[in-house]
Protein backbone atom coordinates (compact mmCIF):
# COMPACT_ATOMS: atom_id res chain seq x y z
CA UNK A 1 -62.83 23.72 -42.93
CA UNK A 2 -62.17 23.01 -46.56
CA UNK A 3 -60.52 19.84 -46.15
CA UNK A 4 -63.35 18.70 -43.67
CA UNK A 5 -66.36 20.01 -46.03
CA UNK A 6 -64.72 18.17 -49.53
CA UNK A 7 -64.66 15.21 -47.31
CA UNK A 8 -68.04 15.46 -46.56
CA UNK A 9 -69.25 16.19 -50.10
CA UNK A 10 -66.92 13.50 -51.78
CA UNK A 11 -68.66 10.28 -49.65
CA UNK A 12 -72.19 12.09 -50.87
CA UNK A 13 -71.11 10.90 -54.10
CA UNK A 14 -69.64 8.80 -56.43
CA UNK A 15 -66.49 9.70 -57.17
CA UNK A 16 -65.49 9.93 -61.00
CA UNK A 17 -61.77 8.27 -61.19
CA UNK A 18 -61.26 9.61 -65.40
CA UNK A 19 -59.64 11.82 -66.97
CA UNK A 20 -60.55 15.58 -66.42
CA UNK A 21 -64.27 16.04 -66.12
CA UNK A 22 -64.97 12.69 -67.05
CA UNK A 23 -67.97 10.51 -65.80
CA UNK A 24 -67.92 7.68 -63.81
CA UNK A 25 -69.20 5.33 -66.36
CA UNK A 26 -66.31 3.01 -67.80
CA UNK A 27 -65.93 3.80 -70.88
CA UNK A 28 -66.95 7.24 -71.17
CA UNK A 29 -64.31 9.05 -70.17
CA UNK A 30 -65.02 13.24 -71.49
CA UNK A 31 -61.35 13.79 -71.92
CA UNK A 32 -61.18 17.57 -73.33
CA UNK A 33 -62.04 18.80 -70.20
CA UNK A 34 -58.37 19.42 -69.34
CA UNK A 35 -57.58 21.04 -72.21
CA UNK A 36 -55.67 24.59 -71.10
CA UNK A 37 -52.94 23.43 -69.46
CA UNK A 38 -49.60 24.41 -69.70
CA UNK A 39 -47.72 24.07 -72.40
CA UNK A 40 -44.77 25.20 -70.57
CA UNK A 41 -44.45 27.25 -67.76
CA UNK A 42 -46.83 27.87 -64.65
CA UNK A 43 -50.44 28.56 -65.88
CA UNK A 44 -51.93 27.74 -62.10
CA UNK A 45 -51.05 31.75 -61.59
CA UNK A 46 -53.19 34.97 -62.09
CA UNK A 47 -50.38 37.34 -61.88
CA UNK A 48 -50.70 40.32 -63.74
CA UNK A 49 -54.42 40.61 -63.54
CA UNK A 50 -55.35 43.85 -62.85
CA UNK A 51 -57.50 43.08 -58.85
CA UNK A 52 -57.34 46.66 -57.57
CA UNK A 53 -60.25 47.58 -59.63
CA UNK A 54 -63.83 47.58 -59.68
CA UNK A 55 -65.77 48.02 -56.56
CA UNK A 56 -63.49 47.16 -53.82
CA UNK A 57 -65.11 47.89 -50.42
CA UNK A 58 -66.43 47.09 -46.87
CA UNK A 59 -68.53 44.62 -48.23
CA UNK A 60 -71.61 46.09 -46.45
CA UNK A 61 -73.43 46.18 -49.92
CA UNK A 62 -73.23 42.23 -50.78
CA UNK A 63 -74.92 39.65 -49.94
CA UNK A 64 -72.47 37.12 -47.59
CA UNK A 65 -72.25 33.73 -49.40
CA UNK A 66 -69.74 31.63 -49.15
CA UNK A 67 -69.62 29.36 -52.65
CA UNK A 68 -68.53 26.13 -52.82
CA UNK A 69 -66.49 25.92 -56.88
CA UNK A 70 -66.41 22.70 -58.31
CA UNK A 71 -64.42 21.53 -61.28
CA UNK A 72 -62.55 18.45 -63.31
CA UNK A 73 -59.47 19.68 -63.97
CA UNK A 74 -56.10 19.73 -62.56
CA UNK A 75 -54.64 22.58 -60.49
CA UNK A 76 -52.08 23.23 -63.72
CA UNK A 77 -54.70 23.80 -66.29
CA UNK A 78 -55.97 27.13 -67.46
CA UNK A 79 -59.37 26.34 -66.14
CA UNK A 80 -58.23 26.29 -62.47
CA UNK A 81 -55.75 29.55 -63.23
CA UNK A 82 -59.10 31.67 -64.51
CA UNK A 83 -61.37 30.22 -61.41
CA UNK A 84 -57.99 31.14 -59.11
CA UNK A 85 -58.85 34.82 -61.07
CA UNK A 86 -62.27 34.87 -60.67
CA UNK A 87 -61.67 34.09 -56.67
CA UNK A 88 -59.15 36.85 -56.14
CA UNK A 89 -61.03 39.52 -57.99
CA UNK A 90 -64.33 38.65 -55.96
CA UNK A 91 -63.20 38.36 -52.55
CA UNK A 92 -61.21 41.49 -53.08
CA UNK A 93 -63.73 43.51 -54.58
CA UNK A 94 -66.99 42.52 -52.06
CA UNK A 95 -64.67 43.29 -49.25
CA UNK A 96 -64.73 39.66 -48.15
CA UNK A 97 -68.82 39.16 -48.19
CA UNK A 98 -68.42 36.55 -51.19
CA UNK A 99 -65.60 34.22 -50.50
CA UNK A 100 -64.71 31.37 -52.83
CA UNK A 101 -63.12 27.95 -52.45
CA UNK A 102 -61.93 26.24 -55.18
CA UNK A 103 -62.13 22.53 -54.97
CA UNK A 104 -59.79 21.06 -58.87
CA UNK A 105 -59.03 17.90 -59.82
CA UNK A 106 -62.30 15.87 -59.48
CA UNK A 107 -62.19 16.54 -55.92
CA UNK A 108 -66.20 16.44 -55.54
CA UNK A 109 -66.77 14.32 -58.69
CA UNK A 110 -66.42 14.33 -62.30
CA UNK A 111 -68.37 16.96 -64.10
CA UNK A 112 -71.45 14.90 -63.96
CA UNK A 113 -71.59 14.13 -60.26
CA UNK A 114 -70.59 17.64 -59.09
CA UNK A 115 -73.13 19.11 -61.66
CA UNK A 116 -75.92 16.65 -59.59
CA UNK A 117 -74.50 18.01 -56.86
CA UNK A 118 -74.67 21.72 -57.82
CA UNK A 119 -78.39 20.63 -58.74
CA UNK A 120 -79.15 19.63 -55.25
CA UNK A 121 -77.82 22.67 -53.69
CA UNK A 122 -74.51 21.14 -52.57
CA UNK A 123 -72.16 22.97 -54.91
CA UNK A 124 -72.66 26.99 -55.65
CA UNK A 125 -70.42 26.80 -58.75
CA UNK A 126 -69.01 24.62 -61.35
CA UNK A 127 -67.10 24.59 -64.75
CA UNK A 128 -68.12 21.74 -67.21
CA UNK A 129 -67.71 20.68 -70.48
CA UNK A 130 -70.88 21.57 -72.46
CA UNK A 131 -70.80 17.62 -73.78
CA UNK A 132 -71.16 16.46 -70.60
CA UNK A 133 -73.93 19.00 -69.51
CA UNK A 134 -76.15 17.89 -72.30
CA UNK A 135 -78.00 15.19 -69.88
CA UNK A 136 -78.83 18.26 -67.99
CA UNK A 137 -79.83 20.55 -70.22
CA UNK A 138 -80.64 19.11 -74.15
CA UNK A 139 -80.04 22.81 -75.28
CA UNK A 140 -76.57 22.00 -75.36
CA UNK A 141 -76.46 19.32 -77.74
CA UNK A 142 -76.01 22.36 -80.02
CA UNK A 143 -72.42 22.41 -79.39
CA UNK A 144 -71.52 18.71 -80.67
CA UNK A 145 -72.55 20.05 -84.26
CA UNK A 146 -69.10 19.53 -86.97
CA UNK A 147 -67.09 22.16 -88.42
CA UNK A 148 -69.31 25.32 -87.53
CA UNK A 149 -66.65 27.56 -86.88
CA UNK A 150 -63.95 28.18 -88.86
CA UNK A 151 -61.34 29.72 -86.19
CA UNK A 152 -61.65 31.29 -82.35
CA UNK A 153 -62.91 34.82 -83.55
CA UNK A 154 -65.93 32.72 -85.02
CA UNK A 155 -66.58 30.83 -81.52
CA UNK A 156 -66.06 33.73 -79.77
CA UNK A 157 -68.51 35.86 -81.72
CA UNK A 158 -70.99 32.94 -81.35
CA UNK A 159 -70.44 32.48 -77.86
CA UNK A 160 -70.96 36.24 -76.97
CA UNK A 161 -73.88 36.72 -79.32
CA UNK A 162 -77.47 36.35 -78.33
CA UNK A 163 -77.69 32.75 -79.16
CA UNK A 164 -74.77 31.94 -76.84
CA UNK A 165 -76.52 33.56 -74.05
CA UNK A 166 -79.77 31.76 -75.09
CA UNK A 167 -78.07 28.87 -74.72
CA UNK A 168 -76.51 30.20 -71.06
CA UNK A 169 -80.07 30.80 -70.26
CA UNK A 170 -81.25 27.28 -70.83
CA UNK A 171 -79.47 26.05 -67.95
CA UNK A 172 -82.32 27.27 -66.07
CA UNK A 173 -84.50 23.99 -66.61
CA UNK A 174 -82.10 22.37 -64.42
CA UNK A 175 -82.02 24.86 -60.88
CA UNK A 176 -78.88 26.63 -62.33
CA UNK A 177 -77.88 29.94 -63.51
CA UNK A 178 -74.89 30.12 -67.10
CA UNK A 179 -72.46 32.97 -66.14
CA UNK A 180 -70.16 32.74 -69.24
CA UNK A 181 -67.75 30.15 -71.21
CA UNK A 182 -64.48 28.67 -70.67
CA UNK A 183 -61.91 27.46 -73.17
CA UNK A 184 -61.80 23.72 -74.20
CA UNK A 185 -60.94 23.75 -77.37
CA UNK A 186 -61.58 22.44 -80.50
CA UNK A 187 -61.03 18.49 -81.13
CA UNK A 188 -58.43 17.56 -83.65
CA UNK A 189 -57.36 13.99 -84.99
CA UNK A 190 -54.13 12.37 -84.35
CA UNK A 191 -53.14 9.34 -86.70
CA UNK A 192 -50.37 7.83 -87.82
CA UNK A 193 -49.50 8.29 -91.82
CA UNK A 194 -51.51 11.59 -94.10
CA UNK A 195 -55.16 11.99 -94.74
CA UNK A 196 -55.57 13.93 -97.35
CA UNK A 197 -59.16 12.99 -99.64
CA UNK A 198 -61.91 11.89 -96.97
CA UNK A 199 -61.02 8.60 -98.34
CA UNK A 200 -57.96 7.78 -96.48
CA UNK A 201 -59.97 7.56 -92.99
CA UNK A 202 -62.00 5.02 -94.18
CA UNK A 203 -61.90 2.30 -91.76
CA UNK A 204 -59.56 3.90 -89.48
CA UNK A 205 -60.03 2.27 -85.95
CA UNK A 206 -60.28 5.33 -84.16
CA UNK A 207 -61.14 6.49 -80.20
CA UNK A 208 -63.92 8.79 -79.32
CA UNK A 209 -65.68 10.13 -76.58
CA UNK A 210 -68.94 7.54 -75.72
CA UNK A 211 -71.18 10.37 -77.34
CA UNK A 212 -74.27 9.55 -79.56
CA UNK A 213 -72.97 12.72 -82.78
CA UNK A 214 -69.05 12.57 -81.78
CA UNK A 215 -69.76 8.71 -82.79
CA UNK A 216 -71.92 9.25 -85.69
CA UNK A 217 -69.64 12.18 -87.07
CA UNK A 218 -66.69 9.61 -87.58
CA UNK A 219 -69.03 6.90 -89.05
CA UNK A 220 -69.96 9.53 -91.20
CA UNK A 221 -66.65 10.62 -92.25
CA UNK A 222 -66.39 6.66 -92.99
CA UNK A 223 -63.91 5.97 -90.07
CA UNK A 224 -65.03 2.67 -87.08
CA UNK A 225 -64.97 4.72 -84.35
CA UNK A 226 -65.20 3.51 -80.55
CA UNK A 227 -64.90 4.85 -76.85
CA UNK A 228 -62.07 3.83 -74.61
CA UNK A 229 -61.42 5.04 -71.13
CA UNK A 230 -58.60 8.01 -71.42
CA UNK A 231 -56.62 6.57 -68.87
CA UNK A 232 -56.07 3.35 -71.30
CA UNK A 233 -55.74 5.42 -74.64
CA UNK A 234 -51.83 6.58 -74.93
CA UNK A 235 -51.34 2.54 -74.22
CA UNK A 236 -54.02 1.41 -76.58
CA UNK A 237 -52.09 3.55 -79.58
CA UNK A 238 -48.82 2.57 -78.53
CA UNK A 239 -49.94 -0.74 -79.18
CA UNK A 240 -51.89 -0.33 -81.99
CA UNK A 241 -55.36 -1.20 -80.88
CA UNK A 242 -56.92 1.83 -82.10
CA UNK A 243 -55.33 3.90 -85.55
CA UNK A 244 -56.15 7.07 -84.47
CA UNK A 245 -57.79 9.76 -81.68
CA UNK A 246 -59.39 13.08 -81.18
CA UNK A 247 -58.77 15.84 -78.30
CA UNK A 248 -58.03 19.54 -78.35
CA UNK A 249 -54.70 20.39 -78.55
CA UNK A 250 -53.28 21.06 -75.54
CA UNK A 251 -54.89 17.46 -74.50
CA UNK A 252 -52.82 15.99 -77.25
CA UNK A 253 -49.66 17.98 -75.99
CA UNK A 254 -50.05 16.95 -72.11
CA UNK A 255 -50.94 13.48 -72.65
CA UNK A 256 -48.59 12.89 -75.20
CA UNK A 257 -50.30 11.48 -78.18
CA UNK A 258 -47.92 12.85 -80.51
CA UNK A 259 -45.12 10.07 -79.13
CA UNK A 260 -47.54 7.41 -80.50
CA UNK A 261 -48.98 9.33 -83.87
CA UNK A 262 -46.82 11.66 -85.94
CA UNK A 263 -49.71 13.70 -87.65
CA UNK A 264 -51.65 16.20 -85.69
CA UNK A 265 -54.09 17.51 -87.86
CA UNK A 266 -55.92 20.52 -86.76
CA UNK A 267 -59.75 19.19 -88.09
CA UNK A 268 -61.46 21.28 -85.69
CA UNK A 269 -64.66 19.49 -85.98
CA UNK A 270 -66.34 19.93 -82.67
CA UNK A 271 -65.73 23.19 -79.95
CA UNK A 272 -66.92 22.11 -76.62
CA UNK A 273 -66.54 24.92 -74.19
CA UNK A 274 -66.64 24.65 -70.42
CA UNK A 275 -70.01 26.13 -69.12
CA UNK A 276 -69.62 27.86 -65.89
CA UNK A 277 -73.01 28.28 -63.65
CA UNK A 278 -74.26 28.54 -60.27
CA UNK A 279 -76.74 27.25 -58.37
CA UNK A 280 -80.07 29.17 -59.28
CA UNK A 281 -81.49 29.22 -55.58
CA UNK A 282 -78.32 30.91 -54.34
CA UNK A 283 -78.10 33.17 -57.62
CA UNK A 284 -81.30 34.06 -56.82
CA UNK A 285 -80.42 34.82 -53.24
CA UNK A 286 -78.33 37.54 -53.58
CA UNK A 287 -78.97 41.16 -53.56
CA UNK A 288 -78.42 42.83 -56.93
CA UNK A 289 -75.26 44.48 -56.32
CA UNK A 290 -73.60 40.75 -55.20
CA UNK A 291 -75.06 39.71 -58.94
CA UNK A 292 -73.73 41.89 -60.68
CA UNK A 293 -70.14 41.82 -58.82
CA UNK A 294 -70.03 38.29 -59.85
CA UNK A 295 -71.01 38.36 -63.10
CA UNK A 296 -68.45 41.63 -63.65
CA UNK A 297 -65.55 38.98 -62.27
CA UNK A 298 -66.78 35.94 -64.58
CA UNK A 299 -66.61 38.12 -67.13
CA UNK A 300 -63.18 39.40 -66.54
CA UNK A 301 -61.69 36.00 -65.83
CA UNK A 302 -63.38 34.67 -69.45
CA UNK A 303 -61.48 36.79 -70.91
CA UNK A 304 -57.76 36.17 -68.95
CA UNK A 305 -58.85 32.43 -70.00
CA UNK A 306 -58.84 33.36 -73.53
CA UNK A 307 -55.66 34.81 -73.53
CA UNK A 308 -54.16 32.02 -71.57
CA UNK A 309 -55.40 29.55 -73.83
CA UNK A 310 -54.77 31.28 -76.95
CA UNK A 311 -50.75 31.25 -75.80
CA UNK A 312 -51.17 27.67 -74.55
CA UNK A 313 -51.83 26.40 -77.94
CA UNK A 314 -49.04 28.53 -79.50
CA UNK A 315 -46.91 26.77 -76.81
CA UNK A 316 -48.25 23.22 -77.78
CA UNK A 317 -48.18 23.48 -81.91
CA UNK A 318 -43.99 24.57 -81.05
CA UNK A 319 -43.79 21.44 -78.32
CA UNK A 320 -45.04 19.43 -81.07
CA UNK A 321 -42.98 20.48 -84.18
CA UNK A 322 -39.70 20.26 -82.20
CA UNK A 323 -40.60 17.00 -80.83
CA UNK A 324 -38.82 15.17 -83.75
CA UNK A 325 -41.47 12.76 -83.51
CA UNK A 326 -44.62 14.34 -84.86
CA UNK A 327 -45.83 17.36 -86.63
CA UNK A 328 -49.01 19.91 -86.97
CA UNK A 329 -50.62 20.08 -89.99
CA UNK A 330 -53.65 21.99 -91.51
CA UNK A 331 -56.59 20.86 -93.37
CA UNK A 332 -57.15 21.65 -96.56
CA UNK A 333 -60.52 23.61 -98.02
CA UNK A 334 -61.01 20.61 -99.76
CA UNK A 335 -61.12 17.98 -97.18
CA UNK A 336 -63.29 20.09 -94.95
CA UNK A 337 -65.69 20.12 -97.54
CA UNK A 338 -65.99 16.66 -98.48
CA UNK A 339 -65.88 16.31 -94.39
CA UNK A 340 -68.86 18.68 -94.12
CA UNK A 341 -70.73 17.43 -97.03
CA UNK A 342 -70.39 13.65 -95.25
CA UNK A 343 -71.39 14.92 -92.15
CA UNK A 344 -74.52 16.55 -93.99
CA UNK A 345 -75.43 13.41 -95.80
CA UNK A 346 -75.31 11.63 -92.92
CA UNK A 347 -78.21 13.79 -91.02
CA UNK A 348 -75.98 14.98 -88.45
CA UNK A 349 -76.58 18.31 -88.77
CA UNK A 350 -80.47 17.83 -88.30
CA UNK A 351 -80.00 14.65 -85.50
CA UNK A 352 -78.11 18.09 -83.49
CA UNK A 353 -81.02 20.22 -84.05
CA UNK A 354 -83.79 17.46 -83.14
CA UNK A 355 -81.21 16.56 -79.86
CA UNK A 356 -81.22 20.31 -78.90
CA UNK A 357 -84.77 21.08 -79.05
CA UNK A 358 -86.44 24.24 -79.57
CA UNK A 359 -84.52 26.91 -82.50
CA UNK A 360 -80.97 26.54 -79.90
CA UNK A 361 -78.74 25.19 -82.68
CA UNK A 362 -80.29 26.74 -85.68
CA UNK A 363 -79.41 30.58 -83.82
CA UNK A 364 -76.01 29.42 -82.55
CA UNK A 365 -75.22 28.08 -86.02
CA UNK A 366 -76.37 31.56 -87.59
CA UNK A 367 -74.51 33.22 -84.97
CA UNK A 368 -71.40 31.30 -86.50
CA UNK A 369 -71.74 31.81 -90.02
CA UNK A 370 -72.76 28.37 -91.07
CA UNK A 371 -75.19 26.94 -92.96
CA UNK A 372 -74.98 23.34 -94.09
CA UNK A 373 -77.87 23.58 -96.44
C-alpha cells in the first residue's frame, strides 16, 4: 500500500534531487534541512520514549484518518527519529484510529513540492525548513533575521512564546495547520585560516543558500557570497572555488566540510527550524479528542528532538576536534557586534520585518531578547 501510494504521489510531482529539503531549482539547494543526524550512533530509533502513556484505548473516541507524513531528510537524521516518535506514540495511544506513514528522504519531493502537495490535500503532514516555507507563508521570513538569539534556551523560549505560536498560526493563509518546531540548527561558517575583526571576511568567496537576507547578510558582513547546489559544494572547497560555507553543525559534521576548512566557527547567525503542520481541511476534520491526541504527541516528540539534537551537536563539536584536521571555535563579543552592527547598517533587520509583514518579526524578536536599535 505504501510503496504503491508514494509511487503514485511521486509522478504527481516533480521530484526535488538536492540535498535534504532542498528545491528543485538548480542552484538553490536548502541544505540545513538535514541537520540532526547522527553524530555517531543510531539516531533513526525512539527507544526509551516513554509510549505506554497518555490515552491509550479502543480508539472508539478518534476520528479514523490515516495521514500521509512527508519530509526531506534521511531515515538517519533526528528529524525522521522524532516523526518515527510521534508515529508510535499516536497509533498506540488512539488505539489504531490515527495511523501514520512516514515517507523520508525526499520520497514525495523536496520540502517545496511536498508542501504544494500538502496544500492540495495530497499530504496530511510535513516537516520543513521555515526558509523554505517562506513562499508559502511571508510570516516566516521572520526567522532569516541575524544573530537574534544568543544560545538554544533563547530559541526555545522564543519558539514556545506567544510570538512563536503567532507565527505557527500564520500557516493558516496557506490551507495548513503549525503543530510545533523541529531542530535545524543554527548556521555557522566554515573557512579556511581565523577571522577575528569583521575585516578578515572581506571578500571571502563564500556559498550560501539562493535566499534574498542569507545573501544580503554576507554582503553585509563584506564577504561575495553565492549559491551553489549542495551536492557540488564539498568539491567546490576542495578545489578552492569558493573560500568558505555556512550550515548548522551537524550538516558540517555529516558532509564533511571540516576535511576541506579547518575553522568551524560557531557564528550562529541565522536559526531556521523545521515547521511541522498538517493539512487544515483534515485538521479540521477531526473530532476534538483526535486534535488534541495529536497535538499531545507533537508536543512530546518536540521535545525527544531537542534532546536528540542537543547530544548530536555535543557528538559533532568532539568528531570535529579529534579530526586532526579542523577545529571549533567561538566568536568573540566583539565580532558579533561589529557583525550585528553591519547587518544593522545594512537594513537587514528592517528588509526582515517589511518581508514578514504584519508585527511577526518585531514579537518574535522581543520574544528573543533582541533589539537592534
Amino acid at each position: 500500500m505504501k510503496k504503491t501510494l508514494a509511487l503514485i504521489l511521486t509522478f504527481c510531482m516533480i521530484l526535488a534531487l538536492t540535498a535534504c529539503g532542498g528545491s528543485s531549482s538548480g542552484g538553490s539547494s536548502s541544505d540545513g534541512s538535514s541537520s540532526g543526524g547522527s553524530a555517531g550512533g543510531d539516531t533513526g530509533s525512539s527507544s526509551g520514549a516513554d509510549t505506554g502513556s497518555g490515552n491509550a484505548g479502543s480508539g472508539d473516541e478518534y476520528t479514523p484518518i490515516e495521514i500521509i507524513l512527508a519530509h526531506g531528510c534521511t531515515e538517519t537524521t533526528a528529524e525522521h527519529a522524532s516523526f518515527q516518535l510521534f508515529e508510535e506514540l499516536v497509533e498506540e495511544r488512539s488505539g489504531g484510529a490515527v495511523s501514520v506513514n512516514i515517507y523520508p528522504n525526499q520520497q514525495l519531493g523536496g520540502d517545496r513540492e511536498y508542501t504544494e502537495a500538502a496544500v492540495q490535500g495530497n499530504v496530511t503532514m510535513g516537516g520543513p525548513s521555515t526558509s523554505n516555507m517562506a513562499s508559502f507563508v511571508p510570516a516566516l521570513n521572520a526567522f532569516d533575521a541575524p544573530f537574534i538569539f544568543s544560545d538554544y534556551e533563547t530559541v526555545y523560549k522564543a519558539l514556545d512564546s506567544d510570538a512563536g505560536k503567532a507565527l505557527l498560526d500564520s500557516l493558516e493563509v496557506a490551507g495548513l495547520k503549525g503543530l510545533g518546531y523541529f531542530e535545524n540548527g543554527f548556521r555557522n561558517l566554515t573557512i579556511n585560516g581565523e577571522v577575528n575583526h569583521l575585516s578578515d571576511l572581506k571578500g571571502l568567496k563564500i556559498r550560501t543558500m539562493e535566499n534574498e537576507v542569507h545573501l544580503a547578510i554576507w554582503q553585509a558582513l563584506g564577504a561575495n557570497p553565492g549559491p551553489l547546489a549542495f551536492g557540488e559544494l564539498y568539491t567546490a572547497l576542495q578545489q578552492g572555488s569558493f573560500d568558505a560555507q555556512e550550515n548548522p553543525l551537524e550538516q558540517i559534521y555529516n558532509n564533511k566540510f571540516w576535511e576541506v576548512n579547518d575553522h568551524v566557527y560557531l557564528t550562529q547567525h541565522v536559526y531556521t527550524p523545521y515547521i511541522i503542520y498538517m493539512n487544515l481541511d483534515a485538521w479540521n476534520g477531526l473530532n476534538e479528542a483526535t486534535q488534541n491526541l495529536i497535538q499531545e504527541c507533537i508536543d512530546e516528540a518536540v521535545e525527544h528532538n531537542r534532546a536528540l539534537c542537543a547530544e548530536n551537536n555535543k557528538l559533532c563539536t568532539e568528531g570535529i576536534n579529534s579530526s586532526g584536521k579542523s577545529q571549533v571555535y567561538e566568536v568573540s563579543d566583539e565580532l558579533l557586534q561589529e557583525m550585528i552592527d553591519a547587518c544593522n547598517a545594512a537594513g537587514i533587520y528592517d528588509t526582515v520585518i517589511e518581508k514578514s509583514g504584519g508585527t511577526y518579526a518585531q514579537d518574535f524578536f522581543a520574544a528573543a531578547g533582541f533589539s537592534y536599535n
